[in-house]
N, C-alpha and C. Protein backbone atom coordinates (compact mmCIF):
# COMPACT_ATOMS: atom_id res chain seq x y z
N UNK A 1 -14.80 28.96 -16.85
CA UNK A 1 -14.40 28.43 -15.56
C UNK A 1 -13.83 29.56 -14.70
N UNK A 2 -14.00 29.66 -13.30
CA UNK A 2 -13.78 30.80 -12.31
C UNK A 2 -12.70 29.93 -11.48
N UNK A 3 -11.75 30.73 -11.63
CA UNK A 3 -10.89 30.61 -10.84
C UNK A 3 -10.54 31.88 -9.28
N UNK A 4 -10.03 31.33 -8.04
CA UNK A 4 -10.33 31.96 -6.76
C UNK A 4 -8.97 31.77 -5.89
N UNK A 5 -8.59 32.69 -6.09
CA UNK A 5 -7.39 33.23 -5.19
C UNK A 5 -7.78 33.52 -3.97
N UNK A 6 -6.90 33.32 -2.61
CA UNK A 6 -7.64 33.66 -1.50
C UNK A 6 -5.98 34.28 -0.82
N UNK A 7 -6.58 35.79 -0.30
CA UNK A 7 -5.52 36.39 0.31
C UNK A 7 -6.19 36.65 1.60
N UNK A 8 -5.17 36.21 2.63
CA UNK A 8 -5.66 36.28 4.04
C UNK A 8 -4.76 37.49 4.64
N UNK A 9 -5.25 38.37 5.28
CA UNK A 9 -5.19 39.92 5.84
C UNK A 9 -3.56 39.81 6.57
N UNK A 10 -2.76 40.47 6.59
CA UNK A 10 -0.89 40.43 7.72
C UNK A 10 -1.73 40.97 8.55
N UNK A 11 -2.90 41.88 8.86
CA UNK A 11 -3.70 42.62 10.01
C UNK A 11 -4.01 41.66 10.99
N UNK A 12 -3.92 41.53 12.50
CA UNK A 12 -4.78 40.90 13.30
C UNK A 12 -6.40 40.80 13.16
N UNK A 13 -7.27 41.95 12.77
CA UNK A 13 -7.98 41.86 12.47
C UNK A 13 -8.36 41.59 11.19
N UNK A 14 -9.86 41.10 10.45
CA UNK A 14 -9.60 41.04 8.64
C UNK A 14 -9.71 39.43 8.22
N UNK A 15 -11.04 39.94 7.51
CA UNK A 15 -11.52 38.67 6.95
C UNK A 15 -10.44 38.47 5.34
N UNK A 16 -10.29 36.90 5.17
CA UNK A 16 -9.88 36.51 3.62
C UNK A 16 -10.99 37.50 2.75
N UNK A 17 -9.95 37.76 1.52
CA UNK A 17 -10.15 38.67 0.43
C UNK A 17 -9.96 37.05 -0.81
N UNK A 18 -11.34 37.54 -1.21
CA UNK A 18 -11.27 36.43 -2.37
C UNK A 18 -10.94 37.09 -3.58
N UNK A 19 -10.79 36.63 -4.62
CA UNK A 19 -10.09 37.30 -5.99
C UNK A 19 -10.41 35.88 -6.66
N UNK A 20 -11.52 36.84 -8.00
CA UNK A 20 -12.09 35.18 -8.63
C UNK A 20 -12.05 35.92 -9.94
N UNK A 21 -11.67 35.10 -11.08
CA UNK A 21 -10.79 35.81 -12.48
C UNK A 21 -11.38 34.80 -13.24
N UNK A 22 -12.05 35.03 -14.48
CA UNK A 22 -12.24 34.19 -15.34
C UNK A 22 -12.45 34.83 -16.40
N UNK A 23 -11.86 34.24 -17.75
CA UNK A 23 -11.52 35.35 -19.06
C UNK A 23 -11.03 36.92 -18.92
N UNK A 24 -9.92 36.77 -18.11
CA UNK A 24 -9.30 38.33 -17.77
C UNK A 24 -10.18 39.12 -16.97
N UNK A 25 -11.26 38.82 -16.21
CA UNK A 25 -12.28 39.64 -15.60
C UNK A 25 -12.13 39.62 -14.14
N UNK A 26 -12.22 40.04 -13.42
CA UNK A 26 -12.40 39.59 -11.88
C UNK A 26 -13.38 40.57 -11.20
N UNK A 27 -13.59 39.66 -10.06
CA UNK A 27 -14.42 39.77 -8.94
C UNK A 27 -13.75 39.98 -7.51
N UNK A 28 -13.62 40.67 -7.06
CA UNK A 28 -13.16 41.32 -5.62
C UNK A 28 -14.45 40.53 -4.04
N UNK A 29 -14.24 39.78 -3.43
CA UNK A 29 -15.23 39.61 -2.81
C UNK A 29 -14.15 39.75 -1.33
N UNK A 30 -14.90 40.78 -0.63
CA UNK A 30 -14.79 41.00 1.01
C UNK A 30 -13.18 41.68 0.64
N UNK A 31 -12.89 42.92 0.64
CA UNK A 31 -11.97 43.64 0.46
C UNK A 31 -11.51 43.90 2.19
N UNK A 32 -10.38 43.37 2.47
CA UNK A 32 -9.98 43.46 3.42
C UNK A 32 -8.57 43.22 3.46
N UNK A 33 -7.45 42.97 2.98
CA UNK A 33 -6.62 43.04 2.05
C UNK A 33 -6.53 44.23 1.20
N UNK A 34 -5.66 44.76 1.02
CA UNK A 34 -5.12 45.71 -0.34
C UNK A 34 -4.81 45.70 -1.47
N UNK A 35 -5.30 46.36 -2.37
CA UNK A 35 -5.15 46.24 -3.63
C UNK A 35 -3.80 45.74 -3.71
N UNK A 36 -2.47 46.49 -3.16
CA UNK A 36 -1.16 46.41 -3.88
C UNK A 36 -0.71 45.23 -3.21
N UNK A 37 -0.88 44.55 -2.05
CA UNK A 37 -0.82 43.23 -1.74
C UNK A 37 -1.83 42.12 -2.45
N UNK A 38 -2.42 42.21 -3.19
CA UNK A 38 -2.71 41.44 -4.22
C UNK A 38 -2.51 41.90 -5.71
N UNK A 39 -1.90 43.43 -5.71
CA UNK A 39 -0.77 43.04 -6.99
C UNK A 39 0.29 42.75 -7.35
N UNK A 40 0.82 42.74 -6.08
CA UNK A 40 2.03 41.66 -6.25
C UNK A 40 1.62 40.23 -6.23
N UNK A 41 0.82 39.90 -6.43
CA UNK A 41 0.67 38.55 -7.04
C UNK A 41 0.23 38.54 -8.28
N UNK A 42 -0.85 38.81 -8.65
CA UNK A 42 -1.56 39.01 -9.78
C UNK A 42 -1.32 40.02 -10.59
N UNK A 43 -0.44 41.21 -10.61
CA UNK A 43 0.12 42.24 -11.24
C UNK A 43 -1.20 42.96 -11.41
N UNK A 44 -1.01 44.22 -12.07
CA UNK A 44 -2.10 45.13 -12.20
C UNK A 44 -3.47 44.75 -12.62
N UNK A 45 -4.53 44.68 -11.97
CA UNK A 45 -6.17 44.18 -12.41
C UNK A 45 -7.09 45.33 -12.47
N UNK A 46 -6.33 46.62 -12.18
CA UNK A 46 -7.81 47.54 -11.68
C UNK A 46 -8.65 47.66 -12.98
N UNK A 47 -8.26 47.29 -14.28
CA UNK A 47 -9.10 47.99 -15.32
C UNK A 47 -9.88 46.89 -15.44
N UNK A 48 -9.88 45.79 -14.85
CA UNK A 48 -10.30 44.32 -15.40
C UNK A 48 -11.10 43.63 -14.12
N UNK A 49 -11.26 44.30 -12.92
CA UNK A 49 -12.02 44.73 -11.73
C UNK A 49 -13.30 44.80 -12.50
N UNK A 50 -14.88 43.68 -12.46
CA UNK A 50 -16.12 44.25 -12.86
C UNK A 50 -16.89 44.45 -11.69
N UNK A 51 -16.37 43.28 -10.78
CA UNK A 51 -17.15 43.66 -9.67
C UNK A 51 -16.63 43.35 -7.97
N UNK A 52 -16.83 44.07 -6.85
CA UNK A 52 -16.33 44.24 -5.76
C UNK A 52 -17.94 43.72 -5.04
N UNK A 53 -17.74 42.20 -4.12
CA UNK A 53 -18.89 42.36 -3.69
C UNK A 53 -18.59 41.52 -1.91
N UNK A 54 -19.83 42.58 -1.14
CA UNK A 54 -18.96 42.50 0.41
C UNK A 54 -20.50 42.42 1.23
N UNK A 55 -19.92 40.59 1.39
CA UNK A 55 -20.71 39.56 2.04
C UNK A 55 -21.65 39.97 3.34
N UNK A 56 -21.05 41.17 3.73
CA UNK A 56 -21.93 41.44 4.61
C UNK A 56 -21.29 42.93 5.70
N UNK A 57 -21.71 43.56 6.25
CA UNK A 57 -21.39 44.79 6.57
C UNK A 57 -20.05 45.37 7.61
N UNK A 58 -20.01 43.75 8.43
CA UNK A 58 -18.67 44.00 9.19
C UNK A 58 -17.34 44.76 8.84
N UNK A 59 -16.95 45.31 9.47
CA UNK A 59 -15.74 46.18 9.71
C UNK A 59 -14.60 45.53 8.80
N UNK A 60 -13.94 44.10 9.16
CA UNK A 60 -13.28 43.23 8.73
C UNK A 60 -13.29 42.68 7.45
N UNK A 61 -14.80 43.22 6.52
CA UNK A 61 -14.68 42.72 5.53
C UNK A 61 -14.88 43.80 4.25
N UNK A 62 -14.43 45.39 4.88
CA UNK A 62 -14.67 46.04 4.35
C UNK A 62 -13.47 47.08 4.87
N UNK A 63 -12.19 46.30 5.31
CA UNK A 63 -11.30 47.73 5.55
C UNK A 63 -10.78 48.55 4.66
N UNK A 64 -10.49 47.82 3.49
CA UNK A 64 -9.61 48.20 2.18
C UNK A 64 -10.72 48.88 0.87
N UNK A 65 -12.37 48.27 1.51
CA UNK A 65 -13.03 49.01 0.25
C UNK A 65 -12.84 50.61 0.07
N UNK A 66 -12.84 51.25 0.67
CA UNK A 66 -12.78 52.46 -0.17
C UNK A 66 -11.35 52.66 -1.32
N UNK A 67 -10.22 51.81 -0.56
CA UNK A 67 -9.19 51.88 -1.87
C UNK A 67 -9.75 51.52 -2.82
N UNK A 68 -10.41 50.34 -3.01
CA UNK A 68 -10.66 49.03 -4.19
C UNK A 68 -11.00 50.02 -4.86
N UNK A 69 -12.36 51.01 -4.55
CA UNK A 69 -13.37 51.56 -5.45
C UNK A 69 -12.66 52.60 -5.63
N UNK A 70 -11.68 53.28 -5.08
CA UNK A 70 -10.72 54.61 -5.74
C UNK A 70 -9.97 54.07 -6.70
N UNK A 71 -9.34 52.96 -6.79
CA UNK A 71 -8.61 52.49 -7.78
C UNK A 71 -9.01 52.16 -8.91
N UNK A 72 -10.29 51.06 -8.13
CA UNK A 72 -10.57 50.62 -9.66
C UNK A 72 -12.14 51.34 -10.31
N UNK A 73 -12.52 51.83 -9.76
CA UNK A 73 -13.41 52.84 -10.23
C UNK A 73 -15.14 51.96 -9.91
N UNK A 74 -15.00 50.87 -9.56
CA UNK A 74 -15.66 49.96 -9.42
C UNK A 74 -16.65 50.13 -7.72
N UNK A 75 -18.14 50.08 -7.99
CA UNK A 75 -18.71 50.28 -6.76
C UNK A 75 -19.03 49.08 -6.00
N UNK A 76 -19.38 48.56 -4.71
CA UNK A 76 -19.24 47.13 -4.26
C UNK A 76 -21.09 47.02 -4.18
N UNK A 77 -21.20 45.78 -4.53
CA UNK A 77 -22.38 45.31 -4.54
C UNK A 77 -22.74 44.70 -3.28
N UNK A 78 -24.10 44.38 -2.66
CA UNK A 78 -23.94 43.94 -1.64
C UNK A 78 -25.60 43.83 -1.11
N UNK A 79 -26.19 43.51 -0.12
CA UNK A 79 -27.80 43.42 0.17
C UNK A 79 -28.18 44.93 0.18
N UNK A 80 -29.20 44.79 -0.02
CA UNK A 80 -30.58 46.59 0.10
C UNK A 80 -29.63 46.81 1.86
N UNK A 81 -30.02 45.51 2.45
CA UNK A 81 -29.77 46.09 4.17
C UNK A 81 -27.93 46.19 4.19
N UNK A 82 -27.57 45.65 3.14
CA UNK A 82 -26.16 45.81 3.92
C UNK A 82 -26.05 47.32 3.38
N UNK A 83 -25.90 48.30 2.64
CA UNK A 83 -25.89 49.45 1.98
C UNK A 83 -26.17 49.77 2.85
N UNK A 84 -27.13 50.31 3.90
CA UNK A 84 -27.95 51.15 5.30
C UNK A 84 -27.02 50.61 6.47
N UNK A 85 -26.51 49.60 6.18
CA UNK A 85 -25.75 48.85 7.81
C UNK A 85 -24.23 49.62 8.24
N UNK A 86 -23.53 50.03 6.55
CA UNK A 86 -21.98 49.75 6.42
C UNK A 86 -22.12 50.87 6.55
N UNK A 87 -22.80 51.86 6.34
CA UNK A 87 -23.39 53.48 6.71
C UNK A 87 -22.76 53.65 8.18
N UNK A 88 -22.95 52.79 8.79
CA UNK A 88 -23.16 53.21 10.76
C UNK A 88 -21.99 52.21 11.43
N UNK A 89 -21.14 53.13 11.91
CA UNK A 89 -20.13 52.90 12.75
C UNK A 89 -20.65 51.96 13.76
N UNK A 90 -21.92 51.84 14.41
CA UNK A 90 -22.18 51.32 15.09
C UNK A 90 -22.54 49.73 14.94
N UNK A 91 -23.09 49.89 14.09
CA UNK A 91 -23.49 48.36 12.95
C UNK A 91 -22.36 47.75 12.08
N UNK A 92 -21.73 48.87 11.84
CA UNK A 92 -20.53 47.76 10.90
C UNK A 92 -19.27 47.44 12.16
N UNK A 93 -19.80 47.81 13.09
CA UNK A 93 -18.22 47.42 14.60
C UNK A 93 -17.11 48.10 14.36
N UNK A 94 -17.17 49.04 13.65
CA UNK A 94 -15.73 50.15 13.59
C UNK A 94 -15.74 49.85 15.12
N UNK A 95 -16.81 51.30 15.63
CA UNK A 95 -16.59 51.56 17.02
C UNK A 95 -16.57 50.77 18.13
N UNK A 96 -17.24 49.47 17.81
CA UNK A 96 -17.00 48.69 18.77
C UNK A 96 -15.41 47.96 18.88
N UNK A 97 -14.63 47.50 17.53
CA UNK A 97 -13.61 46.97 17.82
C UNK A 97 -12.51 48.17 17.65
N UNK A 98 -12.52 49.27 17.18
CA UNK A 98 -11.56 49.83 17.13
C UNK A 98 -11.77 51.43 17.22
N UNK A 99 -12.90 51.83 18.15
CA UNK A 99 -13.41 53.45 18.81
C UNK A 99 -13.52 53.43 17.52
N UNK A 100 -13.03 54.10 16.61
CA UNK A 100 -13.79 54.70 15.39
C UNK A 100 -14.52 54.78 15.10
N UNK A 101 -15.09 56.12 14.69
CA UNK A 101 -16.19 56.11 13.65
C UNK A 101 -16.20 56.17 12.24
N UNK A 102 -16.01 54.86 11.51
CA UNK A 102 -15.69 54.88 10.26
C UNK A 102 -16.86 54.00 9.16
N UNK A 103 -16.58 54.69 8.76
CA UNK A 103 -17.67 54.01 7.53
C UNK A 103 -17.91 53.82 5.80
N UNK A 104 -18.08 53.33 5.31
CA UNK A 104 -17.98 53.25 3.75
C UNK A 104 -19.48 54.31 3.23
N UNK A 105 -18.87 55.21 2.72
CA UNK A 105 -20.83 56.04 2.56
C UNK A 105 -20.43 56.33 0.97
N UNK A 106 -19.89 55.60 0.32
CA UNK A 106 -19.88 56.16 -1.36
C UNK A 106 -21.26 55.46 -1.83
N UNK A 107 -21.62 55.26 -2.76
CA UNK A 107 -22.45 54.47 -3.52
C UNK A 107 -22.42 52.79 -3.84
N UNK A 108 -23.16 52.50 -3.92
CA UNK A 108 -23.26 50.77 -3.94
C UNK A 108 -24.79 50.60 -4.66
N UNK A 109 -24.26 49.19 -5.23
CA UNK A 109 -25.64 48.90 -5.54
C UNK A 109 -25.79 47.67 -4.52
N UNK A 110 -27.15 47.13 -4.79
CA UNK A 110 -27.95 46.21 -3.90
C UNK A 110 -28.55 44.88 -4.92
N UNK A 111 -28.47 44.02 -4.21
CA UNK A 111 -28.79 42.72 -4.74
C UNK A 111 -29.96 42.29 -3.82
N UNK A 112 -31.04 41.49 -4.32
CA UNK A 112 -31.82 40.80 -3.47
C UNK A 112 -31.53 39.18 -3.36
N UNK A 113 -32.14 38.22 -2.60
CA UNK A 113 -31.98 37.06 -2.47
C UNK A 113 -31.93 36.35 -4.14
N UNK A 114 -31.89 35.35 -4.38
CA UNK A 114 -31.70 34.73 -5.78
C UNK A 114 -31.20 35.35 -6.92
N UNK A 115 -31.20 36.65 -6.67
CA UNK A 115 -30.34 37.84 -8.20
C UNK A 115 -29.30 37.46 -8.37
N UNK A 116 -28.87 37.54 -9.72
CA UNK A 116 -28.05 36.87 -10.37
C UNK A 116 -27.31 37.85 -11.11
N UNK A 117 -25.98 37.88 -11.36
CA UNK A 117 -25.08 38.68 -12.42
C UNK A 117 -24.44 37.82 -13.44
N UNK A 118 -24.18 38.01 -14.27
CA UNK A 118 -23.26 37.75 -15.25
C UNK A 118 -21.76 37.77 -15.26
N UNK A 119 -20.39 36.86 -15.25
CA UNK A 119 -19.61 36.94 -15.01
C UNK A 119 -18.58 36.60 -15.54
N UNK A 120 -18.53 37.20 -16.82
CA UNK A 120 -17.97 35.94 -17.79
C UNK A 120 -18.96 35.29 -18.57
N UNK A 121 -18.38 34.05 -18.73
CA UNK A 121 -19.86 32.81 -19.09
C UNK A 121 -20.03 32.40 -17.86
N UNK A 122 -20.23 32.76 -17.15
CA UNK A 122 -20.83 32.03 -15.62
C UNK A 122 -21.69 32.96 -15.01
N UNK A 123 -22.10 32.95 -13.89
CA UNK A 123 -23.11 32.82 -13.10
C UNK A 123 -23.20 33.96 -11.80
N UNK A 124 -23.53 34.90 -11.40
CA UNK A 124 -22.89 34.66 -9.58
C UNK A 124 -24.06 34.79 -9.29
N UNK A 125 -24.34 33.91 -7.98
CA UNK A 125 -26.17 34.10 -7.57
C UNK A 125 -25.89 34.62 -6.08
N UNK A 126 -27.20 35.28 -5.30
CA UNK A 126 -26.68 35.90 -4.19
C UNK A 126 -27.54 34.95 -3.61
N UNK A 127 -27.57 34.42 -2.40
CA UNK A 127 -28.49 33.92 -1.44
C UNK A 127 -28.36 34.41 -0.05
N UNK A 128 -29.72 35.20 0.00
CA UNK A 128 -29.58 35.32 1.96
C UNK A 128 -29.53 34.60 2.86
N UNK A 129 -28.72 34.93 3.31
CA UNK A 129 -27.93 34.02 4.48
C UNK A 129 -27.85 35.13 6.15
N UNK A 130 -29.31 35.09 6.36
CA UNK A 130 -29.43 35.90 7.71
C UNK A 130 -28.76 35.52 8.76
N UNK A 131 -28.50 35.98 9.97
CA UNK A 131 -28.18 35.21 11.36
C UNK A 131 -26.85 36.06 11.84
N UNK A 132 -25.34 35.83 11.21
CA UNK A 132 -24.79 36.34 11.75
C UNK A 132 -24.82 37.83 11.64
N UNK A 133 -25.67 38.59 10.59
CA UNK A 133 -26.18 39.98 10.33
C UNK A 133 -27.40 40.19 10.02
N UNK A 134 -28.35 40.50 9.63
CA UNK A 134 -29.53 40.82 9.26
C UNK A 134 -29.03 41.29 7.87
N UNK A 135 -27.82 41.56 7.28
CA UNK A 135 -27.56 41.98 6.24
C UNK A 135 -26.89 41.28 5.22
N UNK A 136 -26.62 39.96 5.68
CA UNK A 136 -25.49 38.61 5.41
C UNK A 136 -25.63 38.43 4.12
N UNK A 137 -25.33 38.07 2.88
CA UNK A 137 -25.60 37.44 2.12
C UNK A 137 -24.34 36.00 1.46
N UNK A 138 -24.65 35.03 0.97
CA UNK A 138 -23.91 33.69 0.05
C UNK A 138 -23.69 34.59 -1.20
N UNK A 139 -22.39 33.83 -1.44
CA UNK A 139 -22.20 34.20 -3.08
C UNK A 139 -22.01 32.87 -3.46
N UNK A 140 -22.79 32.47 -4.62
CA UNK A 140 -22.50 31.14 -5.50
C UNK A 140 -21.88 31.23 -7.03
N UNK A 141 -20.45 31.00 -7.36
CA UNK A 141 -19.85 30.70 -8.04
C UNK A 141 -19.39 30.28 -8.48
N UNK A 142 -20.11 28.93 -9.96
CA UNK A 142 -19.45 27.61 -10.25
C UNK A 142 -19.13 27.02 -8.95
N UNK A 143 -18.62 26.39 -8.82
CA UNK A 143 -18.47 25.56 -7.25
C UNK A 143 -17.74 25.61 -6.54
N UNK A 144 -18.28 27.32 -6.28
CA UNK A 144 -17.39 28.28 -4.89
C UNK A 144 -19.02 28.73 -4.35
N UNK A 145 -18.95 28.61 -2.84
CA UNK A 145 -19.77 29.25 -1.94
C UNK A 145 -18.84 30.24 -1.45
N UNK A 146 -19.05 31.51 -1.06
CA UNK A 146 -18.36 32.63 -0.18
C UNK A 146 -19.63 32.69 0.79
N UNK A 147 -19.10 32.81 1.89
CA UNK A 147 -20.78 32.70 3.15
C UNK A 147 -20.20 33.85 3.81
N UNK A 148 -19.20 34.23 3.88
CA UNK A 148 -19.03 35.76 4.72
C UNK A 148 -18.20 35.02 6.35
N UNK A 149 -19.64 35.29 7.65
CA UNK A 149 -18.80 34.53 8.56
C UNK A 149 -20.17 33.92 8.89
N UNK A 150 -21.14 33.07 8.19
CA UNK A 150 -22.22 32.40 8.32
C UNK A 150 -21.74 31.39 8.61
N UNK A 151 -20.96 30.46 8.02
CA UNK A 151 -19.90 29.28 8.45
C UNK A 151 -18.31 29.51 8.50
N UNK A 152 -17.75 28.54 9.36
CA UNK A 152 -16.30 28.60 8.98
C UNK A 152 -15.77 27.07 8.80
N UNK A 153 -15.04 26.99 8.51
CA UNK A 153 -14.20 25.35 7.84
C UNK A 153 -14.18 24.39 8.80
N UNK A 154 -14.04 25.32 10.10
CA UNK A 154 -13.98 24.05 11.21
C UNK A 154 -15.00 24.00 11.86
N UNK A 155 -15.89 24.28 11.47
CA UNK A 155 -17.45 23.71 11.68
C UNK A 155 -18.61 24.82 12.66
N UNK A 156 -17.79 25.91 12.70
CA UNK A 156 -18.73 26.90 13.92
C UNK A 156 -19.14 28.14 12.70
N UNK A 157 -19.81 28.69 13.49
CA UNK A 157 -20.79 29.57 12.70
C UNK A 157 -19.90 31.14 13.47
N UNK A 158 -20.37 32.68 12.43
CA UNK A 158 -20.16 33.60 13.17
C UNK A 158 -21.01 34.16 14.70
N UNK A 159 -20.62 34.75 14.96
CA UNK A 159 -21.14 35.53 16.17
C UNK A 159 -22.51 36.16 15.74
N UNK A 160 -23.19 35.81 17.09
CA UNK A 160 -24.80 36.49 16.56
C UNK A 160 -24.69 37.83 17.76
N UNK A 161 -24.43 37.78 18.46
CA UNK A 161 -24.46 38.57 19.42
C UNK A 161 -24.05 39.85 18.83
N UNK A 162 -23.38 40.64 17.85
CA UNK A 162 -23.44 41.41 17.35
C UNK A 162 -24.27 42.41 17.29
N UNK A 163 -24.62 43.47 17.04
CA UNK A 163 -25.66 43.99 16.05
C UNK A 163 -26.28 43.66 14.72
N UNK A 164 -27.07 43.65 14.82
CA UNK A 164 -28.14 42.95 13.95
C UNK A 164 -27.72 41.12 13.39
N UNK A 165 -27.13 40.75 14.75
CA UNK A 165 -27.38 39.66 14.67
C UNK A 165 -28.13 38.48 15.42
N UNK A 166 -28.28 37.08 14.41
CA UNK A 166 -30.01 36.87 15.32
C UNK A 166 -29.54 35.50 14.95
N UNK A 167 -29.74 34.24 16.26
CA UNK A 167 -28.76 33.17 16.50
C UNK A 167 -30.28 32.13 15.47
């Protein structure tokens, strides 16, 4: 059974950081949040970190990855297109919301639509979920959806108007 912690960003900007743990293992999804603000809850996880995975290329859901992966040694998984997107200041909205030119350029691997990992005894399946990026992807976990900003709770969808986004 997967259990899912949800830490929401003290930043104005900054998507929820999910934290999903099952048999001492966890999953990092949309690092935007800090490691050490989610170890003061959960106390030290970096050795027990298998996987970091980031829903889609925006700025907001990727401020804190380069800590995650210095800490925990762990690379973030994510679409073929999001890997080429999070590359470019221009595509991931550094520069648009905050001048910067910043970007995540370490290594990642890539998932395609329906690929599946192992997680524990469970499951995680990826499903593309185009529109608010060309790079978007669902995470399905036991009976957790993570959609990135494809939906939100109160019923509206993300912004297409973006770069590489398509309504």
């Amino acid at each position: 059974m997967i259990n899912c912690s949800v830490f929401t960003p003290r930043r104005s900007f900054g998507a929820n950081t999910y934290i999903l743990e099952s048999d001492g293992e966890y999953c990092v999804i949309d690092p935007s949040v800090s490691y050490f603000e989610v170890s003061e809850r959960l106390g030290d996880i970096r050795g027990a970190v298998k996987y970091i995975f980031v829903t889609h290329c925006h700025f907001d859901h990727i401020l804190t990855l380069d800590e995650w992966v210095e800490i925990t040694g762990v690379y973030p998984t994510m679409s073929q297109k999001a890997t080429e997107n999070i590359k470019k200041s221009k595509i991931n909205c550094y520069r648009l919301f905050s001048g910067e030119d910043r970007a995540y350029l370490g290594p990642a691997y890539a998932v395609k639509n329906n690929d599946e990992l192992a997680f524990s005894s469970s499951r995680i399946r990826f499903i593309c979920t185009e529109g608010h990026t060309d790079c978007s992807f669902s995470i399905l976990a036991d009976s957790f959806l993570f959609v990135g900003d494809t939906l939100f709770s109160h019923g509206s969808y993300g912004r297409y108007d973006l770069p590489t986004g398509d309504a």
